[in-house]
Protein backbone atom coordinates (compact mmCIF):
# COMPACT_ATOMS: atom_id res chain seq x y z
CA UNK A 1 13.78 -10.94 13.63
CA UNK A 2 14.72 -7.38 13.13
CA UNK A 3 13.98 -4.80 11.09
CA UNK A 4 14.79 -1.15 10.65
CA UNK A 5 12.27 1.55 12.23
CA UNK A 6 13.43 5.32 12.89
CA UNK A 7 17.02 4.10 12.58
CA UNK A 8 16.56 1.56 15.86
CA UNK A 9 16.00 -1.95 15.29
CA UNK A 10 13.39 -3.87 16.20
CA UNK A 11 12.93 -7.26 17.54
CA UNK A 12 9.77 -9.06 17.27
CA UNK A 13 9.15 -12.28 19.63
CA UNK A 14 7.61 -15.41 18.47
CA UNK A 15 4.41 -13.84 20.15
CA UNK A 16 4.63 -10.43 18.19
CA UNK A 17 4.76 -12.48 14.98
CA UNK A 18 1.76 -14.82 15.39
CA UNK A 19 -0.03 -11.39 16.35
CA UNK A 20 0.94 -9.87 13.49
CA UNK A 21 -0.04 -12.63 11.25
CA UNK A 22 -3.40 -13.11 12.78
CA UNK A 23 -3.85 -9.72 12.17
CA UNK A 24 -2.67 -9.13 8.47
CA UNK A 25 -5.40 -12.62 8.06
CA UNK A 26 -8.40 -10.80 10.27
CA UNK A 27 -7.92 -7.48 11.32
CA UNK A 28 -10.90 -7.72 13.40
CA UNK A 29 -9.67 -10.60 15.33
CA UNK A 30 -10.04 -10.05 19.15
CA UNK A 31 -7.63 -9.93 22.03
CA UNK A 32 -9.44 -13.64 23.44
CA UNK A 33 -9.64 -14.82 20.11
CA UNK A 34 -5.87 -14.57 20.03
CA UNK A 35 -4.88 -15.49 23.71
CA UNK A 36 -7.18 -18.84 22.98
CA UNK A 37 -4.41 -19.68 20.05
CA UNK A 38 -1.67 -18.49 21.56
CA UNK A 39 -2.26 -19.90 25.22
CA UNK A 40 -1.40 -16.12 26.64
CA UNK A 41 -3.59 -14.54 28.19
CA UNK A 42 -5.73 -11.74 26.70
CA UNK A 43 -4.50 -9.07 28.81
CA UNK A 44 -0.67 -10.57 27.47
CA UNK A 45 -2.48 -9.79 24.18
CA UNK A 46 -3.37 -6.38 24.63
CA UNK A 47 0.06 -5.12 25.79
CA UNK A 48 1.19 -6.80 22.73
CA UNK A 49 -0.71 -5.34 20.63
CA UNK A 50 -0.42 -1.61 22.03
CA UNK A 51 2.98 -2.11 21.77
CA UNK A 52 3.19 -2.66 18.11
CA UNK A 53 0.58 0.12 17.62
CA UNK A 54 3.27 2.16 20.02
CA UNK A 55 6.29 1.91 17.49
CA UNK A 56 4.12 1.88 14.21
CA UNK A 57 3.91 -1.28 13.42
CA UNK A 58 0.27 -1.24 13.61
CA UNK A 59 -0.89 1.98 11.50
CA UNK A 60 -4.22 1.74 11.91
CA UNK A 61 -7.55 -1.34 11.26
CA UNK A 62 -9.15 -0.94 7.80
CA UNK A 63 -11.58 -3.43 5.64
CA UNK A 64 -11.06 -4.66 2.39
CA UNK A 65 -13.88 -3.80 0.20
CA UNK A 66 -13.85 -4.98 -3.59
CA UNK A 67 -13.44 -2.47 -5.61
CA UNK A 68 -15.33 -3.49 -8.76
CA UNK A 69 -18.49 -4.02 -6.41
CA UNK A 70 -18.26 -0.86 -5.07
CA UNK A 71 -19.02 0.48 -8.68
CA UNK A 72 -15.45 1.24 -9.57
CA UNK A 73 -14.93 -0.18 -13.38
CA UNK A 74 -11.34 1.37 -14.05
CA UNK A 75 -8.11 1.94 -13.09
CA UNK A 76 -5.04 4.36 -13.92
CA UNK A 77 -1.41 4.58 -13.43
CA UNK A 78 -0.62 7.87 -13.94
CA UNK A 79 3.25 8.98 -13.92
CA UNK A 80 4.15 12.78 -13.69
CA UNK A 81 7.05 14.87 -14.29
CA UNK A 82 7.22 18.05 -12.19
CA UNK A 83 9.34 21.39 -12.99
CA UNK A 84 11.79 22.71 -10.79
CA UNK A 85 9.65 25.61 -10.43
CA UNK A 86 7.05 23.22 -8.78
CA UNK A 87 9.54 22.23 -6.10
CA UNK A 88 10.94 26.10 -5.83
CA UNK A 89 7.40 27.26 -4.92
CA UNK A 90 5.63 24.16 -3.06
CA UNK A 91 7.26 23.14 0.17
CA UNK A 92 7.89 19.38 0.40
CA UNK A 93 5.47 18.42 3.37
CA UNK A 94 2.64 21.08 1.28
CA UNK A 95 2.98 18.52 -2.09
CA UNK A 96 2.51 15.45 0.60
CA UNK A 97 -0.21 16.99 2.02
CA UNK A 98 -1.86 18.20 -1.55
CA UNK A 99 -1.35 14.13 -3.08
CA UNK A 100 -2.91 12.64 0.26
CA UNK A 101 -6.20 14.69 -0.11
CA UNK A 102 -6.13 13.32 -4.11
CA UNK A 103 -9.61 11.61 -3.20
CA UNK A 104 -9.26 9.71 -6.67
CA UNK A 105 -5.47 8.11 -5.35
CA UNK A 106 -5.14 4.99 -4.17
CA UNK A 107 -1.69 5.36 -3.53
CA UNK A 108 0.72 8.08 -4.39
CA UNK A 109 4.73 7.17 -4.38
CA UNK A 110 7.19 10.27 -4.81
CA UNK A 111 10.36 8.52 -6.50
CA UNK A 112 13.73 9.22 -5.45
CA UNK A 113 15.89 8.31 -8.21
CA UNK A 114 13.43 9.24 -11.18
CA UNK A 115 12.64 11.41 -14.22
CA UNK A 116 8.95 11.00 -13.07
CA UNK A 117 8.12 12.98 -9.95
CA UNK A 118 4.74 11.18 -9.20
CA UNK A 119 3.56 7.46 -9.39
CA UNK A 120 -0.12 7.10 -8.47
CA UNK A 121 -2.56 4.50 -9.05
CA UNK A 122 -6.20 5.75 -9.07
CA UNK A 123 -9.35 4.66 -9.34
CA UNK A 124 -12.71 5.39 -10.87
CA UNK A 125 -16.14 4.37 -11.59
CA UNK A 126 -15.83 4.34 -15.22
CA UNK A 127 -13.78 5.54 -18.75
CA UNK A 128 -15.40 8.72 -18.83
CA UNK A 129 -14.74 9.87 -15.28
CA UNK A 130 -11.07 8.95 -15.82
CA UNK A 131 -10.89 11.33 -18.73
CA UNK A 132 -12.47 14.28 -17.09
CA UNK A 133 -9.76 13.95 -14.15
CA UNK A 134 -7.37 13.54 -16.47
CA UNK A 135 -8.17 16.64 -18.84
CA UNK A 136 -8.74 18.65 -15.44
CA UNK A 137 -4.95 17.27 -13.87
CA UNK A 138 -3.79 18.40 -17.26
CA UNK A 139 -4.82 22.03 -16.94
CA UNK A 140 -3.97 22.51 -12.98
CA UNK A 141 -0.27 20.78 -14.12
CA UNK A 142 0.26 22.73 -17.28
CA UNK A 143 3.01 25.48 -15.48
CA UNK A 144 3.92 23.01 -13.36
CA UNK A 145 4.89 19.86 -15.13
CA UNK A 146 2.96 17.06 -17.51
CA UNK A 147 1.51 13.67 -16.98
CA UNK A 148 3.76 11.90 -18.87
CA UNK A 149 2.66 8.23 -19.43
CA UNK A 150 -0.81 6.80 -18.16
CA UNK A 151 -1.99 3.23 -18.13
CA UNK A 152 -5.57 2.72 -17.95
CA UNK A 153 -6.87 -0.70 -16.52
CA UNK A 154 -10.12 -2.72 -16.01
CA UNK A 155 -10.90 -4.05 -12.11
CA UNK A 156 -10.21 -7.64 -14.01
CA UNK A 157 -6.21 -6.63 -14.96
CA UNK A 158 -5.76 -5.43 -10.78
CA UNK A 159 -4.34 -8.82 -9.46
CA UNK A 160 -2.91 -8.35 -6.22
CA UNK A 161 -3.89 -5.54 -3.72
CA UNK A 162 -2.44 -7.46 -0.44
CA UNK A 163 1.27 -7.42 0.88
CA UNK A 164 0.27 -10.58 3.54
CA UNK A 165 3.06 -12.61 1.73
CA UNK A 166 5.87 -10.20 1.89
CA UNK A 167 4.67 -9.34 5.47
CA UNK A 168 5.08 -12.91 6.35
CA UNK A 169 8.87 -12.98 4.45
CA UNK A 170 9.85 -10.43 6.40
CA UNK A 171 8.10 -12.20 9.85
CA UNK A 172 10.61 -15.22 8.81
CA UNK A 173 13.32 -13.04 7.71
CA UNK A 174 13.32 -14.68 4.08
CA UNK A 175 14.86 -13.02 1.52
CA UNK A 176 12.16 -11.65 -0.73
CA UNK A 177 13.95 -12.30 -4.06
CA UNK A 178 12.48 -14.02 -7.08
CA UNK A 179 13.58 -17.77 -5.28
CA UNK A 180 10.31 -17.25 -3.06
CA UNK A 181 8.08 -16.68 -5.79
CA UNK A 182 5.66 -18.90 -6.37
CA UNK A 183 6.13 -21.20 -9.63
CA UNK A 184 3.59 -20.49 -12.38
CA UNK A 185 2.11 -24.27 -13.51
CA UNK A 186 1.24 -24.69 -16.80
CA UNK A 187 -0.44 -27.58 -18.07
CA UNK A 188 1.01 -30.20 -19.33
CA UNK A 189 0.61 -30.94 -23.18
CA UNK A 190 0.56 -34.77 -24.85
């Protein structure tokens, strides 16, 4: 399989794959753990797995937690739309830098082809701490540029926080195109 990383491609052996797909199940999975279901052994393992670290495959090992147990009740997508005097003034890697330290973010996207200049999904405990961030984004932004549109969500409307399927598409170089979607059953009415 390849795929496209700092304009060289990439080939991934069968080995690489079941790695990665161990992984993206269990990040915590060891080296032995993996050998014993691959039948390598866990040094074979190890250079494997620097390897993908190497090239960025492998960013980094992180837990899941669940957000609504961890006392946040709401969620936010926020879209902006910057001035050209924000772009004049701010250097491009200073804004990436600002938007990464956003401790509220849970991701940030900066669209290419766009009237809106940020996408960001955040997160908070409750209604009324989204409103003070809001009210306080509103005054920093107010030379700058406007939120334009934000869509405020309960923990029950966030369905899917996990790119394991795509992941795996790619692994099998699928298409990922709405013929790989999975078919929504509905019951069946007499």
């Amino acid at each position: 399989m390849k795929t496209k990383k700092n304009s060289k491609e990439l080939e991934f052996s069968k080995n690489e794959k079941e790695i990665i797909r161990m992984l993206l199940v269990n990040g915590r999975i060891t080296d032995l753990e993996i050998s014993g279901k691959l039948k390598i052994s866990s040094q074979a393992v190890g250079k494997i797995r620097k390897k993908l670290e190497d090239n960025g495959i492998i960013e980094s090992y992180s837990c899941n937690l669940n957000y609504e147990k961890m006392g946040i009740g709401m969620f936010c997508v926020s879209l902006v739309k910057l001035k050209h005097k924000f772009f004049e003034e701010i250097p491009d890697h200073k804004i990436k830098d600002f938007l990464k330290k956003v401790p509220a973010a849970i991701f940030t996207c900066l669209p290419t082809t766009s009237e809106i200049s940020i996408i960001s999904l955040y997160a908070f405990r409750n209604a009324e701490e989204m409103e003070k961030y809001v009210q306080t984004t509103k005054t920093q932004l107010h030379e700058y540029g406007e939120v334009t549109r934000m869509y405020p969500f309960s923990p029950y409307g966030f369905v899917k926080n996990n790119p394991v399927r795509l992941f795996n598409l790619i692994l099998d170089d699928r298409p990922i195109s709405s013929n790989t979607q999975s078919k929504i059953k509905t019951k069946n009415k007499e």
